[in-house]
PDB file of N, CA and C in Angstrom:
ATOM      1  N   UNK A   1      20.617 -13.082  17.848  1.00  0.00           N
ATOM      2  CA  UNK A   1      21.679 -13.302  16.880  1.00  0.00           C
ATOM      3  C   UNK A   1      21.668 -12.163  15.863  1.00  0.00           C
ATOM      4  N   UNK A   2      22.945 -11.553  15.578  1.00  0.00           N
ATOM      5  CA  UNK A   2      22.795 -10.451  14.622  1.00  0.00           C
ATOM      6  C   UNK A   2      23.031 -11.074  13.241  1.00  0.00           C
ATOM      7  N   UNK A   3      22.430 -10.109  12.548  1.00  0.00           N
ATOM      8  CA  UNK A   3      22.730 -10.759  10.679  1.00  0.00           C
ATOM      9  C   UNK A   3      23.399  -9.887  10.163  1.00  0.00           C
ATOM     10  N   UNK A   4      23.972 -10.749   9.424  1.00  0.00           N
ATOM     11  CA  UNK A   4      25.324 -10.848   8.663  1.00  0.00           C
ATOM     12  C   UNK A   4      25.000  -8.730   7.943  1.00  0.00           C
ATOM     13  N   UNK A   5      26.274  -8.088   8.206  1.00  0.00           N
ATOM     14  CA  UNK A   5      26.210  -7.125   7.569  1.00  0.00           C
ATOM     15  C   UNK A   5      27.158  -6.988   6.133  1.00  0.00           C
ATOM     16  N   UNK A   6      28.019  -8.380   5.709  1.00  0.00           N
ATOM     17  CA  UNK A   6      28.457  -8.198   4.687  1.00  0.00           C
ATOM     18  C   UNK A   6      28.824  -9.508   4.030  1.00  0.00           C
ATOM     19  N   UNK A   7      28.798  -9.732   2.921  1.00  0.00           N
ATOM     20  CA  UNK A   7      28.874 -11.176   1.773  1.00  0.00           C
ATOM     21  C   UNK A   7      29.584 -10.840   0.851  1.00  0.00           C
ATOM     22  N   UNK A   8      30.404 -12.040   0.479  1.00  0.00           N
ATOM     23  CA  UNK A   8      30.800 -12.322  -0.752  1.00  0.00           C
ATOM     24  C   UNK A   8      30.373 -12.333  -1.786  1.00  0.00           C
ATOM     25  N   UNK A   9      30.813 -11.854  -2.995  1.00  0.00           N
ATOM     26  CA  UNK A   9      29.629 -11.781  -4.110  1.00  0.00           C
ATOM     27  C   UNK A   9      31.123 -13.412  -4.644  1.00  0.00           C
ATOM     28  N   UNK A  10      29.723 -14.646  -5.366  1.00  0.00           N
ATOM     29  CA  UNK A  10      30.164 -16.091  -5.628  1.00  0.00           C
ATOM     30  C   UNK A  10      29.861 -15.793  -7.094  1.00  0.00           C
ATOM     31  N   UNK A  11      29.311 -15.134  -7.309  1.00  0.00           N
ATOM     32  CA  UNK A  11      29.042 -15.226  -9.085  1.00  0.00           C
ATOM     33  C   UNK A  11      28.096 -13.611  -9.672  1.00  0.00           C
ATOM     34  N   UNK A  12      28.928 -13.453 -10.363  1.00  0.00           N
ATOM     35  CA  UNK A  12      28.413 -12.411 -11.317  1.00  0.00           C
ATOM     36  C   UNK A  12      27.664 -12.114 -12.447  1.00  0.00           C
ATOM     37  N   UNK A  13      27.732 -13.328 -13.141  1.00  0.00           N
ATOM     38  CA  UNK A  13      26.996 -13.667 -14.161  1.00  0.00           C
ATOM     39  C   UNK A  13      26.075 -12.834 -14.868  1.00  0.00           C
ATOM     40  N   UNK A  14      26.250 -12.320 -15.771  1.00  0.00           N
ATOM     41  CA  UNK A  14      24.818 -10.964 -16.059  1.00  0.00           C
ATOM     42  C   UNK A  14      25.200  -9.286 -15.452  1.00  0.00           C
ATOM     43  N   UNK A  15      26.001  -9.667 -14.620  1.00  0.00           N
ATOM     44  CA  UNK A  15      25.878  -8.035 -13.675  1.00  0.00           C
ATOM     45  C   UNK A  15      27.114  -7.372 -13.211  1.00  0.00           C
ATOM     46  N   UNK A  16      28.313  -8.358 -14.326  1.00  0.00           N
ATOM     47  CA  UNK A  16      29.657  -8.199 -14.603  1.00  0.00           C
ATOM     48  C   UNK A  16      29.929  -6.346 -14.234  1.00  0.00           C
ATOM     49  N   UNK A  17      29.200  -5.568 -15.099  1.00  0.00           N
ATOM     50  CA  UNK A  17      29.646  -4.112 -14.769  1.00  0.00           C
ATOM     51  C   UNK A  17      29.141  -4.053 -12.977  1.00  0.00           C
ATOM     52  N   UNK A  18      28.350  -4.361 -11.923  1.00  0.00           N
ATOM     53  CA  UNK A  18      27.635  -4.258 -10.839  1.00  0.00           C
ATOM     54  C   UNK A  18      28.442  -4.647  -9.914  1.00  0.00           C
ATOM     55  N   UNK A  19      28.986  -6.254 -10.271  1.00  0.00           N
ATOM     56  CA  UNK A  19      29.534  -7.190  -8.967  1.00  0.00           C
ATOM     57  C   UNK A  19      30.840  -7.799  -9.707  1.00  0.00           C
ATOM     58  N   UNK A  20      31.225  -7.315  -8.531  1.00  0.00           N
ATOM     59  CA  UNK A  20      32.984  -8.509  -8.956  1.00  0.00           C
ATOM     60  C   UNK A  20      33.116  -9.868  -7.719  1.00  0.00           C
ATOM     61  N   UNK A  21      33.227 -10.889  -8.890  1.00  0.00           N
ATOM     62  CA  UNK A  21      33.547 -12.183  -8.498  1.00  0.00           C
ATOM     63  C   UNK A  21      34.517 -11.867  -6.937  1.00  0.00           C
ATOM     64  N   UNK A  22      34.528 -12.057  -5.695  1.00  0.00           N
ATOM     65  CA  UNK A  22      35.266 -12.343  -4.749  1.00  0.00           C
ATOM     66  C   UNK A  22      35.286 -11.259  -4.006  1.00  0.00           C
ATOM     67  N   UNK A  23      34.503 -10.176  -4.068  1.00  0.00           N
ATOM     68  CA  UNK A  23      34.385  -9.384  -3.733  1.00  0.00           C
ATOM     69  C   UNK A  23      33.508  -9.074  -2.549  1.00  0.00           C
ATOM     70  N   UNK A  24      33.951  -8.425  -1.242  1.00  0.00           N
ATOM     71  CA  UNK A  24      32.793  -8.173  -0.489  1.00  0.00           C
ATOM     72  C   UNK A  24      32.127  -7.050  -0.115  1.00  0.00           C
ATOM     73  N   UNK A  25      30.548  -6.993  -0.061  1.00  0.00           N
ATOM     74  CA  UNK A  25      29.382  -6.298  -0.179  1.00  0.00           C
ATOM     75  C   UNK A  25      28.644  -5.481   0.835  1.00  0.00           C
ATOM     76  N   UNK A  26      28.156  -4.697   1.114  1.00  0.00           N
ATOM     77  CA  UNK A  26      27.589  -4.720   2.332  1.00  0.00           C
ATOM     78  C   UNK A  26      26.233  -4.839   2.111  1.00  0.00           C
ATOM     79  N   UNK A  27      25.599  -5.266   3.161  1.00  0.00           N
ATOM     80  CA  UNK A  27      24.278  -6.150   2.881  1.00  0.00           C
ATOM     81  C   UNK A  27      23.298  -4.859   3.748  1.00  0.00           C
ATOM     82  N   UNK A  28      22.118  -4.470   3.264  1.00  0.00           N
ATOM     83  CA  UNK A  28      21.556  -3.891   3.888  1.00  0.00           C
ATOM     84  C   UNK A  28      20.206  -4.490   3.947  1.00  0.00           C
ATOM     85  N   UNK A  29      19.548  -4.420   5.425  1.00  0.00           N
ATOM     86  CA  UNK A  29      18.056  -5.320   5.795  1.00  0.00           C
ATOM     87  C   UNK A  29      17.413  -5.088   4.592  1.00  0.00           C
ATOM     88  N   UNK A  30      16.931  -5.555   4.482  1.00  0.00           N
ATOM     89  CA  UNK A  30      15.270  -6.073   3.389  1.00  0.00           C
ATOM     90  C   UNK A  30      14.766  -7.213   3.813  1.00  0.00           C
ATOM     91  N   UNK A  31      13.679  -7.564   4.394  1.00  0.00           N
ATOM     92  CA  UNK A  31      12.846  -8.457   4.708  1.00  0.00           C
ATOM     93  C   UNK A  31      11.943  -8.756   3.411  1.00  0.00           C
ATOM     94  N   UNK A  32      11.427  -7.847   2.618  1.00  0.00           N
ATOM     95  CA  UNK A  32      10.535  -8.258   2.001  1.00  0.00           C
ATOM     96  C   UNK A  32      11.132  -9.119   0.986  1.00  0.00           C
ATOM     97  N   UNK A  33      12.614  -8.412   0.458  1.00  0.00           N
ATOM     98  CA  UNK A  33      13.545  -9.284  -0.679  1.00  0.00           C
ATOM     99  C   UNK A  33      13.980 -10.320   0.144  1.00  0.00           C
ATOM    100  N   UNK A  34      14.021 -10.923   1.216  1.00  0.00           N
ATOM    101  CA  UNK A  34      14.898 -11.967   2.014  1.00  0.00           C
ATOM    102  C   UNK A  34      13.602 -13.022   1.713  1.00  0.00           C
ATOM    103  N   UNK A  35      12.171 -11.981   1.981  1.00  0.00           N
ATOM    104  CA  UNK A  35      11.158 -13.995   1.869  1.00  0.00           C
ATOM    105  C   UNK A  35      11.153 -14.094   0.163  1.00  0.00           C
ATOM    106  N   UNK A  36      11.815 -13.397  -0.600  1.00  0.00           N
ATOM    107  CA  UNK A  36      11.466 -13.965  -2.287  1.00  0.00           C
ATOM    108  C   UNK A  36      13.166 -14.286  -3.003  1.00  0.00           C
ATOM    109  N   UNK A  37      13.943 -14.554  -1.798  1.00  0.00           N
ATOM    110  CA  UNK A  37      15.137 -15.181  -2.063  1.00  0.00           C
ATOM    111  C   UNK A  37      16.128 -14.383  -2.278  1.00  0.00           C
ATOM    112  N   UNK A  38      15.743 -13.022  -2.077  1.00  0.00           N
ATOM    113  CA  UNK A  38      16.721 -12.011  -2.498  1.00  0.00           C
ATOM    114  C   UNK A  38      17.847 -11.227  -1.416  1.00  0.00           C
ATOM    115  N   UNK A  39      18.937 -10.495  -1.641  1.00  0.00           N
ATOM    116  CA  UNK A  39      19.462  -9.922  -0.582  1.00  0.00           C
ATOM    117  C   UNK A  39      19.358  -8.638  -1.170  1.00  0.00           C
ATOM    118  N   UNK A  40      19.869  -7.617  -0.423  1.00  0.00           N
ATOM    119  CA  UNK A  40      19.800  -6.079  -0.866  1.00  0.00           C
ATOM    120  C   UNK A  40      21.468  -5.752  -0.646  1.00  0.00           C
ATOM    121  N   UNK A  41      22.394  -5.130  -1.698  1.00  0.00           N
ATOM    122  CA  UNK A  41      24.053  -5.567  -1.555  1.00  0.00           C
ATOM    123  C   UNK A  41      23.849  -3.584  -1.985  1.00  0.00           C
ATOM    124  N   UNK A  42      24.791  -2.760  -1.349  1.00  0.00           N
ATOM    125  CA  UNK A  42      25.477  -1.772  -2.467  1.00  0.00           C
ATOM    126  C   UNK A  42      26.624  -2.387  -3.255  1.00  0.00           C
ATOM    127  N   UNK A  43      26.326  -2.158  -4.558  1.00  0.00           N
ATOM    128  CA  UNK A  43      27.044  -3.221  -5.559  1.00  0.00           C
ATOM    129  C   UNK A  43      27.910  -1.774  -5.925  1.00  0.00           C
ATOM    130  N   UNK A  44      28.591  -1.986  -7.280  1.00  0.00           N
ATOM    131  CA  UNK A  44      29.959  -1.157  -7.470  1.00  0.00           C
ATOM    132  C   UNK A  44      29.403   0.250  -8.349  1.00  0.00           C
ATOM    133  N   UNK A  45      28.073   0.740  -8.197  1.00  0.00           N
ATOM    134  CA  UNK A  45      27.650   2.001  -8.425  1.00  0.00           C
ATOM    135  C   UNK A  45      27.506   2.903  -7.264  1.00  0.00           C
ATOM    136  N   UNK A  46      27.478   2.013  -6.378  1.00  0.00           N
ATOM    137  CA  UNK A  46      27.325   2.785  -5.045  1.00  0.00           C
ATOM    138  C   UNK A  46      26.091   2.872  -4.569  1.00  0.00           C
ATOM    139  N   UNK A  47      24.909   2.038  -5.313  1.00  0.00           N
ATOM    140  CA  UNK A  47      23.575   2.140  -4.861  1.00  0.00           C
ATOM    141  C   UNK A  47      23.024   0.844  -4.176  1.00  0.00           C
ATOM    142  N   UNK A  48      22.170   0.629  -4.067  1.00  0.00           N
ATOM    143  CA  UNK A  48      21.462  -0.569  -3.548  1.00  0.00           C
ATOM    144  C   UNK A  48      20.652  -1.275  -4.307  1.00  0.00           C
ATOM    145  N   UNK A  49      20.871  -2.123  -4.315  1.00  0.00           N
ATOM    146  CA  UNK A  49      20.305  -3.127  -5.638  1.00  0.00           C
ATOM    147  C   UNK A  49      19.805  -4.534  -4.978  1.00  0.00           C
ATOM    148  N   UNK A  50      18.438  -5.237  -5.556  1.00  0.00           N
ATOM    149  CA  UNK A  50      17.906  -6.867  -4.860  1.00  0.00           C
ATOM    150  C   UNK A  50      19.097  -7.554  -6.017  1.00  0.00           C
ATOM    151  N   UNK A  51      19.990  -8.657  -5.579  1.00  0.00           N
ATOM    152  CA  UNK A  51      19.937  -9.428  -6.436  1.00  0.00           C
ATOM    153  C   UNK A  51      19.820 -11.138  -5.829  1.00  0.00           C
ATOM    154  N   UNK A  52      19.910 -11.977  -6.559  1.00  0.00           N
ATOM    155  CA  UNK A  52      18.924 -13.310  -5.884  1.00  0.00           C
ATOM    156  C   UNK A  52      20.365 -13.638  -4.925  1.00  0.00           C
ATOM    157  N   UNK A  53      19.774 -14.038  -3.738  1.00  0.00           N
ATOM    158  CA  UNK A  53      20.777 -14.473  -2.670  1.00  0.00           C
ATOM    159  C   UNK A  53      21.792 -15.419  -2.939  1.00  0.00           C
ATOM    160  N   UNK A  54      21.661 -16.250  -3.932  1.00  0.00           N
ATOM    161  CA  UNK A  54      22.787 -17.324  -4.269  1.00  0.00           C
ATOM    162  C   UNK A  54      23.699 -16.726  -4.865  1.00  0.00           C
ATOM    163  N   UNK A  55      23.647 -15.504  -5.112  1.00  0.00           N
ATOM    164  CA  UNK A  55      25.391 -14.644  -5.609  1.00  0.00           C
ATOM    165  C   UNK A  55      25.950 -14.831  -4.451  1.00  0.00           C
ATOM    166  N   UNK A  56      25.989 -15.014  -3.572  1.00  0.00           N
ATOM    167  CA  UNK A  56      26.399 -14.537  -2.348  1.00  0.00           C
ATOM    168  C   UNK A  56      26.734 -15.349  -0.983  1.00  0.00           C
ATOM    169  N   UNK A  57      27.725 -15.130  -0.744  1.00  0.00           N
ATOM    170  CA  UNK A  57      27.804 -15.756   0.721  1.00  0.00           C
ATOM    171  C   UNK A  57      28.111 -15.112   1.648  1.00  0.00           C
ATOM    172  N   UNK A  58      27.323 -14.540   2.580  1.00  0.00           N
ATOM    173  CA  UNK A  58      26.492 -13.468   3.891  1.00  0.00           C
ATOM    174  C   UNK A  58      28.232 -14.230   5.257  1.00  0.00           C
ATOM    175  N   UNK A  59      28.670 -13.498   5.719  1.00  0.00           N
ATOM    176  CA  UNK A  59      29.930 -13.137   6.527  1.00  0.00           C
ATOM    177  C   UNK A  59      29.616 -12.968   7.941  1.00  0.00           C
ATOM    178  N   UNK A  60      29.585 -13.446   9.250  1.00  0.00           N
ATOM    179  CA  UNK A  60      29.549 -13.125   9.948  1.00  0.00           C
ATOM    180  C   UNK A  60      30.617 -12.392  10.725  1.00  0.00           C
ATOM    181  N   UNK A  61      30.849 -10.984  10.458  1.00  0.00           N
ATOM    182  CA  UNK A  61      32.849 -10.741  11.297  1.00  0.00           C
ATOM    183  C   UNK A  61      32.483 -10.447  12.638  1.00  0.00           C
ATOM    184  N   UNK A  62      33.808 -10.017  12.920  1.00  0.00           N
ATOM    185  CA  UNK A  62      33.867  -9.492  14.468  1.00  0.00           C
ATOM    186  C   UNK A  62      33.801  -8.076  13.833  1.00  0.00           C
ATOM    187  N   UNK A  63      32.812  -7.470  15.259  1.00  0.00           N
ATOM    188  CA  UNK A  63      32.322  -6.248  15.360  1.00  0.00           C
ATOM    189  C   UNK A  63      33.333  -5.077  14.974  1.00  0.00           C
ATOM    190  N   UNK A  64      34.878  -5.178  15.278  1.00  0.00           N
ATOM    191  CA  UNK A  64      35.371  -4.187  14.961  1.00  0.00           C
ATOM    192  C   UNK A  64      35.807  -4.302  13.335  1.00  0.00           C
ATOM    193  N   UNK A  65      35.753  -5.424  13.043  1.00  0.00           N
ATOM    194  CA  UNK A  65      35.903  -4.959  11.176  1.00  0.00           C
ATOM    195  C   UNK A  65      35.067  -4.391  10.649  1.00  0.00           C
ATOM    196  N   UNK A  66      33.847  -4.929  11.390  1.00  0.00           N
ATOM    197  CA  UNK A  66      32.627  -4.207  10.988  1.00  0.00           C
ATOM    198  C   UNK A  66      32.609  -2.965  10.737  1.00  0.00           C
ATOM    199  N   UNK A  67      32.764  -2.624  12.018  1.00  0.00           N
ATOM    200  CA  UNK A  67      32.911  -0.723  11.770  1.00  0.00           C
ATOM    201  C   UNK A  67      34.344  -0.031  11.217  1.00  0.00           C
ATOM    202  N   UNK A  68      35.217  -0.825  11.031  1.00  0.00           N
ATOM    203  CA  UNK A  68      35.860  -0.455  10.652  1.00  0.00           C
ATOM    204  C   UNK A  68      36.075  -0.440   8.671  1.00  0.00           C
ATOM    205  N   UNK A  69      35.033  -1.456   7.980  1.00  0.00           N
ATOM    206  CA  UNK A  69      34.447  -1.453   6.684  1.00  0.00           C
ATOM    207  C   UNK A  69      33.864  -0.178   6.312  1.00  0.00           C
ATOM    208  N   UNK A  70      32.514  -0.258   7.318  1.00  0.00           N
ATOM    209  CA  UNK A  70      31.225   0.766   7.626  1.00  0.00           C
ATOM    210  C   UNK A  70      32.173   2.510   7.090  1.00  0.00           C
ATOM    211  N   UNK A  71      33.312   2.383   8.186  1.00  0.00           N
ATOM    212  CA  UNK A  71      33.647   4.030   8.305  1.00  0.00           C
ATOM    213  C   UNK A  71      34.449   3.902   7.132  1.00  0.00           C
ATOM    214  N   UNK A  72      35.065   3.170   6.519  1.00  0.00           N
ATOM    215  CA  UNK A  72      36.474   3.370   5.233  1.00  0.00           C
ATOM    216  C   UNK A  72      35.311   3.044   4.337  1.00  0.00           C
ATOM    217  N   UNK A  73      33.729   3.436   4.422  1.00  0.00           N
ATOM    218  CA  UNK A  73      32.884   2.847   2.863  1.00  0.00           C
ATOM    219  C   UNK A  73      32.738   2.306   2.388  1.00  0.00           C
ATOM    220  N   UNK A  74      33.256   0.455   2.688  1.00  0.00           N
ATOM    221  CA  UNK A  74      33.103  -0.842   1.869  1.00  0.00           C
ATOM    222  C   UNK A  74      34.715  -0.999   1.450  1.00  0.00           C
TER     223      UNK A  74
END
């Protein structure tokens, strides 16, 4: 089963300049932030940032939106 390469950001709270409410993310692996509840998102600086997984609701698409997100940059 593949995991989710992109989520909804559900709440912003605190990180208003970072994440916009309804907005979707692309999620990049982190295992170590996934066992302490966290996801790894490029948020709206363009970098990669942990923030706690309940911002978020993780997307399963079909493969060609996928790459078609991936190549237009989020």
């Amino acid at each position: 089963m593949t995991l989710p390469r992109f989520a909804v950001c559900l709440d912003n709270a605190g990180y208003e300049a970072s994440l916009e409410t309804g907005k979707l993310y692309h999620i990049l692996p982190d295992t170590k932030g996934t066992k302490h509840g966290h996801i790894r998102i490029i948020d709206e600086s363009g970098e990669d940032y942990l923030y706690t997984s309940d911002r978020f609701f993780p997307l399963t698409l079909p493969q060609a939106v996928e790459e078609a997100l991936l190549v237009s940059g989020d």
